[in-house]
PDB file of N, CA and C in Angstrom:
ATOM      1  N   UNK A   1     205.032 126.788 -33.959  1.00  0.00           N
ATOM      2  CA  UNK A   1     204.174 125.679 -33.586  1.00  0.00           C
ATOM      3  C   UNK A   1     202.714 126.091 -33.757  1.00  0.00           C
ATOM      4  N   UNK A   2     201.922 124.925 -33.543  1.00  0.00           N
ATOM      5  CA  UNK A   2     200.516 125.532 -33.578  1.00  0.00           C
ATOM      6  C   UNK A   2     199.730 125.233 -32.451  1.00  0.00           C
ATOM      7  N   UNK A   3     198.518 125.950 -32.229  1.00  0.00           N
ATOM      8  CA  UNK A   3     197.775 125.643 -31.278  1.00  0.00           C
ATOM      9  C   UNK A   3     197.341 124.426 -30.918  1.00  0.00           C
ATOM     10  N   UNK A   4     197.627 123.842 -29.718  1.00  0.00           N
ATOM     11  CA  UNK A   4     197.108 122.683 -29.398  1.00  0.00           C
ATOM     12  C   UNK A   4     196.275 122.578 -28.091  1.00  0.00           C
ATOM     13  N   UNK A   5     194.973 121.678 -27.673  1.00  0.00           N
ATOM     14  CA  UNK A   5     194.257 122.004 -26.913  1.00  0.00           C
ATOM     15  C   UNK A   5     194.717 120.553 -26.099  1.00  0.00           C
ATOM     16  N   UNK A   6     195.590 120.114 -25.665  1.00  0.00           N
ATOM     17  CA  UNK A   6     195.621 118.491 -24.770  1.00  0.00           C
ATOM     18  C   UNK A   6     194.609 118.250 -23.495  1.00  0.00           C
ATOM     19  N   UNK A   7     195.110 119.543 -22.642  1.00  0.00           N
ATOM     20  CA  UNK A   7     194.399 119.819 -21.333  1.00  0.00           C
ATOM     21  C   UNK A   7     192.664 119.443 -22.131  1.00  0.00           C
ATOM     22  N   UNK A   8     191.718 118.563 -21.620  1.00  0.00           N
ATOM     23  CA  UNK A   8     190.485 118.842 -21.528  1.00  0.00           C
ATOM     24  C   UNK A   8     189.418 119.354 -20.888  1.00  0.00           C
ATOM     25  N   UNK A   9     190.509 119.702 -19.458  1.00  0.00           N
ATOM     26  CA  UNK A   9     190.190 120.730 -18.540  1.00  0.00           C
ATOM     27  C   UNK A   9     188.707 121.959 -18.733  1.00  0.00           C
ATOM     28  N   UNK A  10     187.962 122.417 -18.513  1.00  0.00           N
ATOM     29  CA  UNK A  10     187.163 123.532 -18.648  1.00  0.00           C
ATOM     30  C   UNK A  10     186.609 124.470 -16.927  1.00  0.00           C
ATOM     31  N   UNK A  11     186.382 125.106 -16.607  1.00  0.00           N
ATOM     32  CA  UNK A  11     185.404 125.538 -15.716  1.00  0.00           C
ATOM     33  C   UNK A  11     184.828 126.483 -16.476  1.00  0.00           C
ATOM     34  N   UNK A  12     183.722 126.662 -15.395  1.00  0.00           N
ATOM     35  CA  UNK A  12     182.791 127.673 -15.512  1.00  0.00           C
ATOM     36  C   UNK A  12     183.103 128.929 -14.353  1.00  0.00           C
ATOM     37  N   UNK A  13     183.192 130.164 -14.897  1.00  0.00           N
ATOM     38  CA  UNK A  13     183.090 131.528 -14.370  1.00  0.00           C
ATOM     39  C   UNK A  13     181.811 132.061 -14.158  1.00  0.00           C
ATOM     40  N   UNK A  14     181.301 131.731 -13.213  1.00  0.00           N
ATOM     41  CA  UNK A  14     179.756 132.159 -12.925  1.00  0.00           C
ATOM     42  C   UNK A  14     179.452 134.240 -12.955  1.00  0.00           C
ATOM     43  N   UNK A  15     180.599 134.736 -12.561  1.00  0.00           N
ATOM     44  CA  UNK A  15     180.386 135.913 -12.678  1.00  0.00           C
ATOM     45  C   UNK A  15     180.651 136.616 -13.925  1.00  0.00           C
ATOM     46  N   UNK A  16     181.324 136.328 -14.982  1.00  0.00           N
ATOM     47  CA  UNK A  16     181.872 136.465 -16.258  1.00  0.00           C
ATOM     48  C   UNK A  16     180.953 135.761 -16.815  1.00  0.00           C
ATOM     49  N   UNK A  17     180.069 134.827 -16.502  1.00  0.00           N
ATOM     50  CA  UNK A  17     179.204 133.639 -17.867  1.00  0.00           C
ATOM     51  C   UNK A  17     179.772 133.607 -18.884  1.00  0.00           C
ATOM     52  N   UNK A  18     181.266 132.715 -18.378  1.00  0.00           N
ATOM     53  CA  UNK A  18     182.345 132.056 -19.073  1.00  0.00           C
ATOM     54  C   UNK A  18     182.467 130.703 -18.916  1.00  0.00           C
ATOM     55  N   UNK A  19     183.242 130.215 -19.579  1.00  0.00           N
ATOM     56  CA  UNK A  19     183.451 128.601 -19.456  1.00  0.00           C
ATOM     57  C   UNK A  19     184.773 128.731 -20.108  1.00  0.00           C
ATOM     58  N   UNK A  20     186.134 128.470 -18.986  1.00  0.00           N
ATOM     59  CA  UNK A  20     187.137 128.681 -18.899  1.00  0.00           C
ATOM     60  C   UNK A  20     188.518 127.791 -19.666  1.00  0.00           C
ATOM     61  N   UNK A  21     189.002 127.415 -20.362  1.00  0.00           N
ATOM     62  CA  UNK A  21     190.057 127.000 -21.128  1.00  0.00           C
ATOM     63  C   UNK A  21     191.553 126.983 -21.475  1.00  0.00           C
ATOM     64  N   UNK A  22     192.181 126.108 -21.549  1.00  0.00           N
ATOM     65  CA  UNK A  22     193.670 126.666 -22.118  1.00  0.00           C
ATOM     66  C   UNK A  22     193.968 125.986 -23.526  1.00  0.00           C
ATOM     67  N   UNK A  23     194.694 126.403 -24.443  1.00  0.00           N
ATOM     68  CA  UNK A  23     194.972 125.940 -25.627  1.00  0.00           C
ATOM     69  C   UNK A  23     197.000 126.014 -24.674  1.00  0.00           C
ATOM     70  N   UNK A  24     197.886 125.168 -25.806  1.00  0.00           N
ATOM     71  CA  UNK A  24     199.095 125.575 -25.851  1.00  0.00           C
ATOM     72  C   UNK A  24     200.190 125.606 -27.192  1.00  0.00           C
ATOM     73  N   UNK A  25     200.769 126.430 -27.657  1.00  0.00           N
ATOM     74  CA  UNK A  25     201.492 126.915 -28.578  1.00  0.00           C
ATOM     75  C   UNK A  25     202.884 126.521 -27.855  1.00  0.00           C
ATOM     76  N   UNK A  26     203.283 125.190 -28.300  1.00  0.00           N
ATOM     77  CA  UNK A  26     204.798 124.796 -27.649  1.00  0.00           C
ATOM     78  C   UNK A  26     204.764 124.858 -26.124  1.00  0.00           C
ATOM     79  N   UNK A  27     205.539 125.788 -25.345  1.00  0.00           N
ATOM     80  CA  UNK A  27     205.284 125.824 -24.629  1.00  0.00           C
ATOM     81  C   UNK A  27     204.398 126.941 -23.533  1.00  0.00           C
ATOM     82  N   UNK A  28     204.380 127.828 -24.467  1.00  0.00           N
ATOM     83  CA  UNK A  28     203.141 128.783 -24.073  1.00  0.00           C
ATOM     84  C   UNK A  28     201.587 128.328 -23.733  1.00  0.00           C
ATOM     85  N   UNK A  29     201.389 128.866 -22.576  1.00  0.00           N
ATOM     86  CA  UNK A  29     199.914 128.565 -22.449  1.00  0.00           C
ATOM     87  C   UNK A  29     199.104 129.960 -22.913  1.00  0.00           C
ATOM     88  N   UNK A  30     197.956 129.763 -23.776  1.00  0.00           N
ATOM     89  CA  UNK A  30     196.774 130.812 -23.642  1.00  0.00           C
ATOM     90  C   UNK A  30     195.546 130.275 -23.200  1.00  0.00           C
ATOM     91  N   UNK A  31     195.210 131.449 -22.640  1.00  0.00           N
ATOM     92  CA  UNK A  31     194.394 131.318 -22.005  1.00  0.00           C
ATOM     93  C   UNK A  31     192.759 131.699 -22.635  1.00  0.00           C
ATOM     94  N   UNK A  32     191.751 131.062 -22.400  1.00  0.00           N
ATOM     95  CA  UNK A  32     190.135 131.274 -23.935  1.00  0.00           C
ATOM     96  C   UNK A  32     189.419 130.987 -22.803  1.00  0.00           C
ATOM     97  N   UNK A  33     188.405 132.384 -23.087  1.00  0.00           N
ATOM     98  CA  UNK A  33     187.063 132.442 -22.401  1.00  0.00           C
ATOM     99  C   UNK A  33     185.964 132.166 -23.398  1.00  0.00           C
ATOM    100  N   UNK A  34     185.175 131.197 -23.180  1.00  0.00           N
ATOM    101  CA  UNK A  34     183.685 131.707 -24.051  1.00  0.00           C
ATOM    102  C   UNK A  34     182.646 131.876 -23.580  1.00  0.00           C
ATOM    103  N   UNK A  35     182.064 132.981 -23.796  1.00  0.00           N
ATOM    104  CA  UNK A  35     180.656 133.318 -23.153  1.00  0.00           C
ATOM    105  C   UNK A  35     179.899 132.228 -23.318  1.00  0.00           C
ATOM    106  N   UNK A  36     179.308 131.841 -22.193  1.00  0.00           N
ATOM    107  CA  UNK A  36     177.971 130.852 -21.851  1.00  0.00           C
ATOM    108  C   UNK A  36     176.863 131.074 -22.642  1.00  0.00           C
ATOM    109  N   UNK A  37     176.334 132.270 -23.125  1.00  0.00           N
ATOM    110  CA  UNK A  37     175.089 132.423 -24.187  1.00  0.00           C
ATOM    111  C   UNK A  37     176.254 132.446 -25.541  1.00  0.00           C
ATOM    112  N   UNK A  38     176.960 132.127 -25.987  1.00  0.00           N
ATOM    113  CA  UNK A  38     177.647 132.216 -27.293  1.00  0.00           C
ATOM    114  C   UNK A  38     177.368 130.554 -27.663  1.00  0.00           C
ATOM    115  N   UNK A  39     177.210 129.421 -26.392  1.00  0.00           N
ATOM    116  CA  UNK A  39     176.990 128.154 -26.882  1.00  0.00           C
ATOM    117  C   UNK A  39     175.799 127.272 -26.460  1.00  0.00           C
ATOM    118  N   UNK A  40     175.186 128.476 -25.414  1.00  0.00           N
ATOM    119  CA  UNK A  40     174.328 127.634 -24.919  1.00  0.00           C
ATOM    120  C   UNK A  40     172.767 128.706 -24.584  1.00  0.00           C
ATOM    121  N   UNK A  41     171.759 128.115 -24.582  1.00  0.00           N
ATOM    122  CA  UNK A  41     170.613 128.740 -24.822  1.00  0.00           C
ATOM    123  C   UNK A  41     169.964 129.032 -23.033  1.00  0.00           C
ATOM    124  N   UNK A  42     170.861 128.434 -22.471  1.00  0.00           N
ATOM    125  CA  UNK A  42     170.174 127.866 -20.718  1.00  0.00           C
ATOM    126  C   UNK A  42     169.862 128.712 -19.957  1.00  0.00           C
ATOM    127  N   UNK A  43     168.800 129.283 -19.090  1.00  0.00           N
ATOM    128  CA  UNK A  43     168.850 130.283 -18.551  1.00  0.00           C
ATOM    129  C   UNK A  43     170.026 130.335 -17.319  1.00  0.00           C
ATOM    130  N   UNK A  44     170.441 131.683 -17.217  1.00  0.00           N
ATOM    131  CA  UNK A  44     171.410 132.029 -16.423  1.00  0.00           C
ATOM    132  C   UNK A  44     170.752 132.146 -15.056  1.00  0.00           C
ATOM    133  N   UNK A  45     171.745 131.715 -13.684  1.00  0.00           N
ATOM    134  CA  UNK A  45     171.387 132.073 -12.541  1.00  0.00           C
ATOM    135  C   UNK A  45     170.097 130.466 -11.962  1.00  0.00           C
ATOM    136  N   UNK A  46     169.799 129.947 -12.954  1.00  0.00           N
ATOM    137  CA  UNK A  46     169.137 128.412 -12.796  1.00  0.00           C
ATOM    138  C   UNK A  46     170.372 127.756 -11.859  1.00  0.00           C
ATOM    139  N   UNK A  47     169.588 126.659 -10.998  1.00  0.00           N
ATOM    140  CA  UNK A  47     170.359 125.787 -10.464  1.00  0.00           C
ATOM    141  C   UNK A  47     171.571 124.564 -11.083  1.00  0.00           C
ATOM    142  N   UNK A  48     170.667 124.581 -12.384  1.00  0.00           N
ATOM    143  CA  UNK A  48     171.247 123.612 -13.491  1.00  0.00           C
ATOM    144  C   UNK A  48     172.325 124.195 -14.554  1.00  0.00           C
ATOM    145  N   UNK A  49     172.904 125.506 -14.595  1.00  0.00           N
ATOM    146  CA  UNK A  49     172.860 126.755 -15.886  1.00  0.00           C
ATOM    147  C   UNK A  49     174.378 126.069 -16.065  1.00  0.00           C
ATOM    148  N   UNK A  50     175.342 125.939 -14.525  1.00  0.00           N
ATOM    149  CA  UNK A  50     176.252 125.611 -14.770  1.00  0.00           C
ATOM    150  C   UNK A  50     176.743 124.438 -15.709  1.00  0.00           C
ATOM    151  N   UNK A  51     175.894 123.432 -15.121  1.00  0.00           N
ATOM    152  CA  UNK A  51     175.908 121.817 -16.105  1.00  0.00           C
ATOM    153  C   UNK A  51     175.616 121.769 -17.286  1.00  0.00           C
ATOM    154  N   UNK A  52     174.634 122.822 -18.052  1.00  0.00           N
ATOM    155  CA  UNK A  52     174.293 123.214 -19.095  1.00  0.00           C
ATOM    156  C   UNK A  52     175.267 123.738 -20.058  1.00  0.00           C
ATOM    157  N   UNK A  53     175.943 124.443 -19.245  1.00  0.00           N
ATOM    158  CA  UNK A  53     177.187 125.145 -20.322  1.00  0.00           C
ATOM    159  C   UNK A  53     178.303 124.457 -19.840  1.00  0.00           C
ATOM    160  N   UNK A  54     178.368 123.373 -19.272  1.00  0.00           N
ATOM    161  CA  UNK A  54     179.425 122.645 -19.583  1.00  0.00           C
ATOM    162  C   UNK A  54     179.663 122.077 -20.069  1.00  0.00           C
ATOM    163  N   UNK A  55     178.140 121.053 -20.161  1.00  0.00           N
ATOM    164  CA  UNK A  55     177.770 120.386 -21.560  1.00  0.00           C
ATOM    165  C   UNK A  55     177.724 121.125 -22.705  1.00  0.00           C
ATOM    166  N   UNK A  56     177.124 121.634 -22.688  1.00  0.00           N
ATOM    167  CA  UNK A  56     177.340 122.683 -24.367  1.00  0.00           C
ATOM    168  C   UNK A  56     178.704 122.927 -24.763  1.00  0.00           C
ATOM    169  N   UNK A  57     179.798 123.178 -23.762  1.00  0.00           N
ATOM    170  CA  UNK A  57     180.814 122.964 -24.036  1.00  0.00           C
ATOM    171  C   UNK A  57     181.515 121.968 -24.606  1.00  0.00           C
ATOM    172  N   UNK A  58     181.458 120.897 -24.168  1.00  0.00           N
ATOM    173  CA  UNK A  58     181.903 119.409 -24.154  1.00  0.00           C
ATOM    174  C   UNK A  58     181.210 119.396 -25.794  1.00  0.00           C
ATOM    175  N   UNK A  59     180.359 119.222 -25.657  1.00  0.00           N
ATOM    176  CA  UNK A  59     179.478 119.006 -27.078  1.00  0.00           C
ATOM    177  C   UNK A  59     180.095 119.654 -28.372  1.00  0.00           C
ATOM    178  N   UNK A  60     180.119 121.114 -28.291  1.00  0.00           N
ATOM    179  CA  UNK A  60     180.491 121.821 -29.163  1.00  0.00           C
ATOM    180  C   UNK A  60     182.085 122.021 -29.106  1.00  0.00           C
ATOM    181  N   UNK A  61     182.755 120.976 -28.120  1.00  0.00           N
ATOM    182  CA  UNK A  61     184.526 121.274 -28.289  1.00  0.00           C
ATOM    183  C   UNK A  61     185.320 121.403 -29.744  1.00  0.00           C
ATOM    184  N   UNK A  62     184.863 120.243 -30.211  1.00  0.00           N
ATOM    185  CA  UNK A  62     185.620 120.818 -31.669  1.00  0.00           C
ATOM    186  C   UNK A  62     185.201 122.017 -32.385  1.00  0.00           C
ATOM    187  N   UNK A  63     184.368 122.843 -32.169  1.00  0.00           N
ATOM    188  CA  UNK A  63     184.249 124.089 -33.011  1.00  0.00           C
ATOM    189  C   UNK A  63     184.736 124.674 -31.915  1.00  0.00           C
ATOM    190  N   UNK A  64     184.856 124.754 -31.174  1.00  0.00           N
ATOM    191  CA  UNK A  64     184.937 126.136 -29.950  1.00  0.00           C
ATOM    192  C   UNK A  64     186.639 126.070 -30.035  1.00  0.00           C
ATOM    193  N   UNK A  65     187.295 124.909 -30.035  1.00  0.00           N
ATOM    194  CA  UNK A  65     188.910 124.972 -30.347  1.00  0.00           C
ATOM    195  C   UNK A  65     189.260 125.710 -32.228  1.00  0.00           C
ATOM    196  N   UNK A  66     188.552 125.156 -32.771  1.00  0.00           N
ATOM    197  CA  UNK A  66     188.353 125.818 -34.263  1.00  0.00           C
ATOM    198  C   UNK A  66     188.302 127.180 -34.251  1.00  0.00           C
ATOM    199  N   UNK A  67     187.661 127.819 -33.468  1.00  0.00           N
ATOM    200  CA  UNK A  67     187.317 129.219 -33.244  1.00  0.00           C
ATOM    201  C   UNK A  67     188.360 130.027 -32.937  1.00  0.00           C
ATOM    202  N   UNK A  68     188.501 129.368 -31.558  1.00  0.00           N
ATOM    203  CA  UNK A  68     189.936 129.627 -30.573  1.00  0.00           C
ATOM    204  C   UNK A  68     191.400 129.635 -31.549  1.00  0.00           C
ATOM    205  N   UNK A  69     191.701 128.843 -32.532  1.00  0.00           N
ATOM    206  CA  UNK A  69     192.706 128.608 -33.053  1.00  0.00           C
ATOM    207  C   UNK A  69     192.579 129.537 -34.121  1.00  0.00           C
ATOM    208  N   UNK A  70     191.351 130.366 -34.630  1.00  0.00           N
ATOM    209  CA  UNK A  70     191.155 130.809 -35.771  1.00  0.00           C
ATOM    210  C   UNK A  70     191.710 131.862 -35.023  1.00  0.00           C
ATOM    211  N   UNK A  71     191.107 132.675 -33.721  1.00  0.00           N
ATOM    212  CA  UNK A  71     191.367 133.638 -33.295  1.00  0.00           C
ATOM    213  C   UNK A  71     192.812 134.247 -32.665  1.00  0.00           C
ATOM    214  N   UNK A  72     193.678 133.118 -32.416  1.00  0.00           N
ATOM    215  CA  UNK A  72     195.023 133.112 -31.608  1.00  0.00           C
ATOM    216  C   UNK A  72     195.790 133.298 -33.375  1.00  0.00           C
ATOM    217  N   UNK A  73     195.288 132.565 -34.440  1.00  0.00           N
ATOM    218  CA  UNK A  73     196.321 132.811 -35.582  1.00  0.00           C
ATOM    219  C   UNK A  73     195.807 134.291 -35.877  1.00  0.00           C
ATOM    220  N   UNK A  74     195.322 134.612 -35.918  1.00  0.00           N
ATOM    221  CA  UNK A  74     194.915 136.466 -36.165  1.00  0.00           C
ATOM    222  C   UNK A  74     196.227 137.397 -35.259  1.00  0.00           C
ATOM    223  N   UNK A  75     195.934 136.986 -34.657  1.00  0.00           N
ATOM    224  CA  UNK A  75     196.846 137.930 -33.302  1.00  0.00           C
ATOM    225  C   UNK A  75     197.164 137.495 -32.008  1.00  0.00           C
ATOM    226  N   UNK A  76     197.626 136.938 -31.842  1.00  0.00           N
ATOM    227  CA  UNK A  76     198.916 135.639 -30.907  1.00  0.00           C
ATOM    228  C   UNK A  76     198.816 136.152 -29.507  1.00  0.00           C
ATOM    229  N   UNK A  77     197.562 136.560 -29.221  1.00  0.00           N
ATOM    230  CA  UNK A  77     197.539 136.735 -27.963  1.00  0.00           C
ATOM    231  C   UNK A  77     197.590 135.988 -26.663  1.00  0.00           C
ATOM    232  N   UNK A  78     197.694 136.552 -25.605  1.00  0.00           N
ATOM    233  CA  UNK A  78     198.113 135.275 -24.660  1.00  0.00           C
ATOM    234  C   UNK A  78     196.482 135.192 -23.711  1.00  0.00           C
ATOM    235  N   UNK A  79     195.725 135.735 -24.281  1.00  0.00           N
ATOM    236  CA  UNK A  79     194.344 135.827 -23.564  1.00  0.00           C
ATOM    237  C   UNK A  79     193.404 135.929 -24.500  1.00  0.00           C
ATOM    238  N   UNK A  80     192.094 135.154 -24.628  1.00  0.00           N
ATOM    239  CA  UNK A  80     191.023 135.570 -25.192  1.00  0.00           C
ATOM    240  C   UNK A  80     189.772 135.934 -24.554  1.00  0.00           C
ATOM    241  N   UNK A  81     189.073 136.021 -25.288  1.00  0.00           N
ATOM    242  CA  UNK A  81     187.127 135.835 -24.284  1.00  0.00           C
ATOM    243  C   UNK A  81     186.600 135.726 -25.714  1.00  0.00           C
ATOM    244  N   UNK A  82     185.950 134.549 -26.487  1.00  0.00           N
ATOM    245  CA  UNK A  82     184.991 134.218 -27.101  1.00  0.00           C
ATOM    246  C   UNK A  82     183.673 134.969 -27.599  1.00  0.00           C
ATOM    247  N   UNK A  83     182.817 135.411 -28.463  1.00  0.00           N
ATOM    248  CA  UNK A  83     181.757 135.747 -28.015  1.00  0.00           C
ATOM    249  C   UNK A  83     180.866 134.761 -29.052  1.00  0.00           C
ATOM    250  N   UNK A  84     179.524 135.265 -29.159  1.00  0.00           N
ATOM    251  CA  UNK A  84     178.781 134.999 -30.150  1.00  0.00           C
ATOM    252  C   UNK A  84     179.113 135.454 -31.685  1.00  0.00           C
ATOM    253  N   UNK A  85     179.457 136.524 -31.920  1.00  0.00           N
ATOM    254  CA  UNK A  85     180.168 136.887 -32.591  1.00  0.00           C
ATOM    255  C   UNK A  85     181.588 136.396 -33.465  1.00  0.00           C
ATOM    256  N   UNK A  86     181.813 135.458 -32.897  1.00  0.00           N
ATOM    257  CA  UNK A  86     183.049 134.734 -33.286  1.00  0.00           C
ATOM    258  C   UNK A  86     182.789 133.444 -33.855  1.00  0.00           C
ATOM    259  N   UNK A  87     181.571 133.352 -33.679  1.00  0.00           N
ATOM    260  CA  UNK A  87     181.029 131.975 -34.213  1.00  0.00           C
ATOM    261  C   UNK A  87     180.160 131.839 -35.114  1.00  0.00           C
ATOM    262  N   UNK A  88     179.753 133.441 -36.187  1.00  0.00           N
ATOM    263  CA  UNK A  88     178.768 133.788 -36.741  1.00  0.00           C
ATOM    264  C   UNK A  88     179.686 133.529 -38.015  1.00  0.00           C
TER     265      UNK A  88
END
């Protein structure tokens, strides 16, 4: 099967400056972190930083699942974490 993202679900990991995800492969869930400066420019630790990279999230969903799916067909892991780097 292939990666599918249904859940539109996200949080934010304030201690990780993550923004949290699941894709699913049938019935497997994985699990995708992406770093908060990998999509978003916002300063960290601001009152607003969270809403910022959630939006940036939301915004940039279709590449950030593109990414995610590029990275799970490499090596079928059941966990990721995103970086800047992955999007270069």
């Amino acid at each position: 099967m292939s990666l599918t993202f249904p859940n539109q679900s996200r949080s934010y990991d304030e201690a990780g400056r993550r923004i949290r995800f699941v894709g699913y492969d049938g019935m497997f869930q994985i699990s995708f972190s992406v770093a908060a400066d990998a999509i978003s420019s916002a300063p960290p630790g601001t009152a607003t930083a969270e809403a910022a990279y959630l939006a940036a999230f939301d915004t940039a969903s279709g590449t950030i699942h593109d990414v995610a799916s590029k990275a799970y067909a490499r090596t079928r892991k059941s966990i990721y974490v995103l970086t800047a780097a992955d999007f270069g």
